[in-house]
N, C-alpha and C. Protein backbone atom coordinates (compact mmCIF):
# COMPACT_ATOMS: atom_id res chain seq x y z
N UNK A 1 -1.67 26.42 -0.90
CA UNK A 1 -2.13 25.32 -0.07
C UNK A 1 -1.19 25.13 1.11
N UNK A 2 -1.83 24.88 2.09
CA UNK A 2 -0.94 24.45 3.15
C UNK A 2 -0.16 23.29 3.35
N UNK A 3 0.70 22.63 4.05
CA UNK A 3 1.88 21.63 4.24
C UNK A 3 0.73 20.49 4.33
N UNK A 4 0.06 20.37 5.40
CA UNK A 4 -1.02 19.09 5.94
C UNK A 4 -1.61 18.94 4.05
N UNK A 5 -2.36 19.89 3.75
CA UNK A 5 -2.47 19.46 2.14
C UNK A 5 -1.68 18.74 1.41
N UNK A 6 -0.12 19.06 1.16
CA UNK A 6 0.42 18.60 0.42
C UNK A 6 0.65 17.15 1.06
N UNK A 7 0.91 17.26 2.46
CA UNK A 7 0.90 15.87 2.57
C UNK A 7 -0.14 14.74 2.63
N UNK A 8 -1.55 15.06 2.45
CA UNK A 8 -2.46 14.27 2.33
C UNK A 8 -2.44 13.85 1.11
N UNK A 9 -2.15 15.13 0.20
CA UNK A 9 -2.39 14.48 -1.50
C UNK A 9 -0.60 13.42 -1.67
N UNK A 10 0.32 13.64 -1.06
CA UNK A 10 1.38 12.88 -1.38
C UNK A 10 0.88 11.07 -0.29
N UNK A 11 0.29 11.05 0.22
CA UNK A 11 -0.29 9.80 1.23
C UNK A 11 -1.12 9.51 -0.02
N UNK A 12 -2.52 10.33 -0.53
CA UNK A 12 -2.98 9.66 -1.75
C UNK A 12 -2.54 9.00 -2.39
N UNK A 13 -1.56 9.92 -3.02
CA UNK A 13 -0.87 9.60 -4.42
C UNK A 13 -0.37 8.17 -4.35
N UNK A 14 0.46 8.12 -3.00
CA UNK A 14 1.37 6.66 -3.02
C UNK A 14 0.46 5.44 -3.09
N UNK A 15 -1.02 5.74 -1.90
CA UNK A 15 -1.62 4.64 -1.58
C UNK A 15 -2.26 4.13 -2.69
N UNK A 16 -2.98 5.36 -4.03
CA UNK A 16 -3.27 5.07 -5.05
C UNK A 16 -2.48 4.25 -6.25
N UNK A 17 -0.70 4.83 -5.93
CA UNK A 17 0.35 3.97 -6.89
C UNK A 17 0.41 2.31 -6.46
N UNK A 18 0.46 2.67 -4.86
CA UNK A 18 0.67 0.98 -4.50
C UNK A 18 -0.84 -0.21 -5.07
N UNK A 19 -2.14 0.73 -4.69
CA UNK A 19 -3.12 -0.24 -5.15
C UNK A 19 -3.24 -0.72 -6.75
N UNK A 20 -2.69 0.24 -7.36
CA UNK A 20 -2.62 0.25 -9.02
C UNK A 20 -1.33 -0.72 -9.30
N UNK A 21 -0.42 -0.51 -8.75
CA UNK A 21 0.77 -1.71 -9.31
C UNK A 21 0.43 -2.62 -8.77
N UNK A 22 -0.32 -2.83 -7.60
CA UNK A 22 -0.26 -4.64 -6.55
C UNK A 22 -1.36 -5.14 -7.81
N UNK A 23 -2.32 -4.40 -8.23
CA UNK A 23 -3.17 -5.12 -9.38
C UNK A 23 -2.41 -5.39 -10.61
N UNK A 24 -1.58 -4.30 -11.57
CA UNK A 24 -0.87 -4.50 -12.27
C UNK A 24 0.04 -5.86 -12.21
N UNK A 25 0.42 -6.06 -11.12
CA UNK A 25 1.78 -6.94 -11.08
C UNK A 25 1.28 -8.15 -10.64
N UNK A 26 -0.22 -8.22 -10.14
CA UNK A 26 -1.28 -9.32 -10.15
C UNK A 26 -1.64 -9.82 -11.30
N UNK A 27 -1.64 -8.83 -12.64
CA UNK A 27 -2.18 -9.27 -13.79
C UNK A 27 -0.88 -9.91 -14.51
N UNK A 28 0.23 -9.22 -14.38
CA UNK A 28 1.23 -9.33 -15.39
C UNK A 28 1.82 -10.98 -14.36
N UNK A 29 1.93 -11.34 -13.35
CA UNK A 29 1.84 -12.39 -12.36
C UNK A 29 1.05 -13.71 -13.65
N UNK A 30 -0.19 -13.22 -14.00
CA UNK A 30 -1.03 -13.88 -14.18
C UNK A 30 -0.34 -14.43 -16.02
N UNK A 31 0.37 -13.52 -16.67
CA UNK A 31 0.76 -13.16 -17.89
C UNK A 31 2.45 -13.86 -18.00
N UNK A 32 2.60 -15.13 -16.98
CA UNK A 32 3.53 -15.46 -17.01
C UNK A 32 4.83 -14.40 -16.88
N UNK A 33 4.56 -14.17 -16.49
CA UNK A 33 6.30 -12.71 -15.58
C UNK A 33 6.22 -13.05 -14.21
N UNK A 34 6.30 -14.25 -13.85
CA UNK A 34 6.00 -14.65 -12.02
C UNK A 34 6.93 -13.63 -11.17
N UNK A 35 8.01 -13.42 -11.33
CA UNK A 35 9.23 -12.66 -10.64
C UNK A 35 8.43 -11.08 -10.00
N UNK A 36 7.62 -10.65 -11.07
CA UNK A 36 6.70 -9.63 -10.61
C UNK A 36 5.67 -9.50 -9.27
N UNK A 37 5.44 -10.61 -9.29
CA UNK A 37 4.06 -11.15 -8.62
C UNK A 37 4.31 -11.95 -7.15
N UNK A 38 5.45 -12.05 -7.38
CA UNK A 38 6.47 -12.57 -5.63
C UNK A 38 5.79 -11.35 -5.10
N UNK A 39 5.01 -11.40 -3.47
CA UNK A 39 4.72 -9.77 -2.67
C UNK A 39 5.44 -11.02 -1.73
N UNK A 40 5.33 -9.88 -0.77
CA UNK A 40 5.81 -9.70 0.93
C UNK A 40 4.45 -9.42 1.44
N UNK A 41 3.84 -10.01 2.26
CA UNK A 41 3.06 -9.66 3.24
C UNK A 41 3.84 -9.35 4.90
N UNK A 42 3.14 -8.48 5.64
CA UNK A 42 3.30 -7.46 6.61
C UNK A 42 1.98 -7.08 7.26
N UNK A 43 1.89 -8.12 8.53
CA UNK A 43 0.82 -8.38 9.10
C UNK A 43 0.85 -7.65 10.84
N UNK A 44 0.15 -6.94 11.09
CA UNK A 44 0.13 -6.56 12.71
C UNK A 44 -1.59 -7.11 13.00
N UNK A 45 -1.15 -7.85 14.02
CA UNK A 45 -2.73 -7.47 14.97
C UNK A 45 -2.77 -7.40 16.24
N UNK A 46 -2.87 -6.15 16.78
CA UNK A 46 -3.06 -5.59 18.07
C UNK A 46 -4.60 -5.60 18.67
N UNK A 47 -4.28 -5.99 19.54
CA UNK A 47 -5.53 -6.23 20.37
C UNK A 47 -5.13 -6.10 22.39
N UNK A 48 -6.33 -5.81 22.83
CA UNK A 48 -6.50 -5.86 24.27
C UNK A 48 -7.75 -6.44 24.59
N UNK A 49 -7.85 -6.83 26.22
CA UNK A 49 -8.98 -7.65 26.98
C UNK A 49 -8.85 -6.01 27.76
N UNK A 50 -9.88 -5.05 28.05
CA UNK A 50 -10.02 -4.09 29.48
C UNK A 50 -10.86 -4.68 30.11
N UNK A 51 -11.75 -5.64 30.43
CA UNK A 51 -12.55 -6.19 31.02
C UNK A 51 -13.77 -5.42 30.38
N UNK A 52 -13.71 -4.12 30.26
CA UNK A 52 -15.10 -3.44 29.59
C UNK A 52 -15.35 -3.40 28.22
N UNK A 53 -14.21 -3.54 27.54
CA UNK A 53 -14.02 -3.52 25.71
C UNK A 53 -12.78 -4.52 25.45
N UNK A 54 -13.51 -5.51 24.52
CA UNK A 54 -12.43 -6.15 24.00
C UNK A 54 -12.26 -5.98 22.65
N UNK A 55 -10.84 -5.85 22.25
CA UNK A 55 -10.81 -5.80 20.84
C UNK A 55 -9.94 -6.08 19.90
N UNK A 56 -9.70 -6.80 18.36
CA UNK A 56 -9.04 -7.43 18.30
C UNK A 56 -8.56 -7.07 16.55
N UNK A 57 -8.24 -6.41 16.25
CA UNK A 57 -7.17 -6.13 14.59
C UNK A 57 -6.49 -6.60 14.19
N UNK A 58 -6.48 -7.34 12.91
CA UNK A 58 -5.89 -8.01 11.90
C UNK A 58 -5.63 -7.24 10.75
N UNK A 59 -4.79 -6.42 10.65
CA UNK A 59 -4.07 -5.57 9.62
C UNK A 59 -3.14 -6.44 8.79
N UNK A 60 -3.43 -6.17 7.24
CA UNK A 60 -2.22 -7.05 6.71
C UNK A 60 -2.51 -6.41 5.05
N UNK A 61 -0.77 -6.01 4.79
CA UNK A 61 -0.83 -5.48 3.84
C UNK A 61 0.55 -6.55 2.79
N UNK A 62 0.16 -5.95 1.84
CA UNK A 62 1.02 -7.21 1.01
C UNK A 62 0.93 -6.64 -0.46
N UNK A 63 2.54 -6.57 -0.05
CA UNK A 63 2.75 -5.56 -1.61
C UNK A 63 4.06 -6.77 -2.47
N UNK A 64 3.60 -6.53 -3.83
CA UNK A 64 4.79 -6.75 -4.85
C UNK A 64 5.30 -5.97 -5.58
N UNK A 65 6.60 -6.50 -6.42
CA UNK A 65 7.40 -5.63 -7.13
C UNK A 65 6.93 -4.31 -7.88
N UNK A 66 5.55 -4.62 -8.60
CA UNK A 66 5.30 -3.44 -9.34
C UNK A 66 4.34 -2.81 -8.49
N UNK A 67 3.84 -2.83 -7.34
CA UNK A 67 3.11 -1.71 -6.67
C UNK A 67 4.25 -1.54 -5.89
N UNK A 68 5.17 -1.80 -5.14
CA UNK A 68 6.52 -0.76 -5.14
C UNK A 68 6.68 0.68 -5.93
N UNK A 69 6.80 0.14 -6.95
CA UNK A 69 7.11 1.00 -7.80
C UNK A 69 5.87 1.76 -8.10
N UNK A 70 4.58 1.54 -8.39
CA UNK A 70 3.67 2.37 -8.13
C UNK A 70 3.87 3.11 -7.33
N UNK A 71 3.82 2.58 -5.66
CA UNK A 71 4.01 3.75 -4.57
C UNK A 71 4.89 4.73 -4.59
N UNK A 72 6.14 4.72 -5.65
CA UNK A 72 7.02 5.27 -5.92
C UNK A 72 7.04 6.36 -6.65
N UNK A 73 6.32 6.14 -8.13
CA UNK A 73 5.74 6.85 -9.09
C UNK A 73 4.63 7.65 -8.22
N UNK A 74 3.96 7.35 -7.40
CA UNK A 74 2.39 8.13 -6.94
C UNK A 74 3.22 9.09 -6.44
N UNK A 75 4.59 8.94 -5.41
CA UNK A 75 4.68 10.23 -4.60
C UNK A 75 5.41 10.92 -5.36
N UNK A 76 5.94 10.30 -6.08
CA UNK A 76 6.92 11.07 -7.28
C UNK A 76 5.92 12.18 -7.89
N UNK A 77 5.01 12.21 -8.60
CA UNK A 77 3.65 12.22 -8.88
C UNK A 77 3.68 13.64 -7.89
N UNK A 78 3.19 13.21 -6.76
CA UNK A 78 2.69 14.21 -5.33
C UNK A 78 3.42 15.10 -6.01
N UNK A 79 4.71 15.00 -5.73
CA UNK A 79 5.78 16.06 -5.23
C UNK A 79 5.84 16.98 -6.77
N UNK A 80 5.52 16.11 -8.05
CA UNK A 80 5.45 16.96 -9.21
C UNK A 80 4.57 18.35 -9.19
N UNK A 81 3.31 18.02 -8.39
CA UNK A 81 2.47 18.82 -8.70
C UNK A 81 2.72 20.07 -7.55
């Protein structure tokens, strides 16, 4: 396989670890372990007026302790295979 391969499946892997722990650490949040369930949100929104197209993005991602560590495990993961 080529390099661009490996790095698409290691971008998978993580984005798949982070969505799997932010739920995990949502549930265990929910299971009284609050310390888990503290995230950080990390918000951009870029936008322009050209007079011909206006447009306006609200990106916002927001991770906690155990999808950290998901994203961690996923590329860990990548790089195993």
């Amino acid at each position: 396989m080529g390099k661009s391969s490996n790095i698409g499946r290691a971008v998978l892997y993580g984005v798949a670890g982070l969505i799997i722990g932010n739920v995990g650490g949502d549930l265990l949040g929910q299971a009284h372990v609050p310390f888990v369930a503290q995230s950080t949100s990390l918000r951009w929104q870029p936008g322009a007026d050209l007079h011909v197209v206006k447009y306006h993005l609200d990106l916002q991602i927001t991770i906690n302790m155990v999808g950290l560590v998901g994203g961690v495990v996923g590329l860990w993961l990548a790089r195993k295979r």
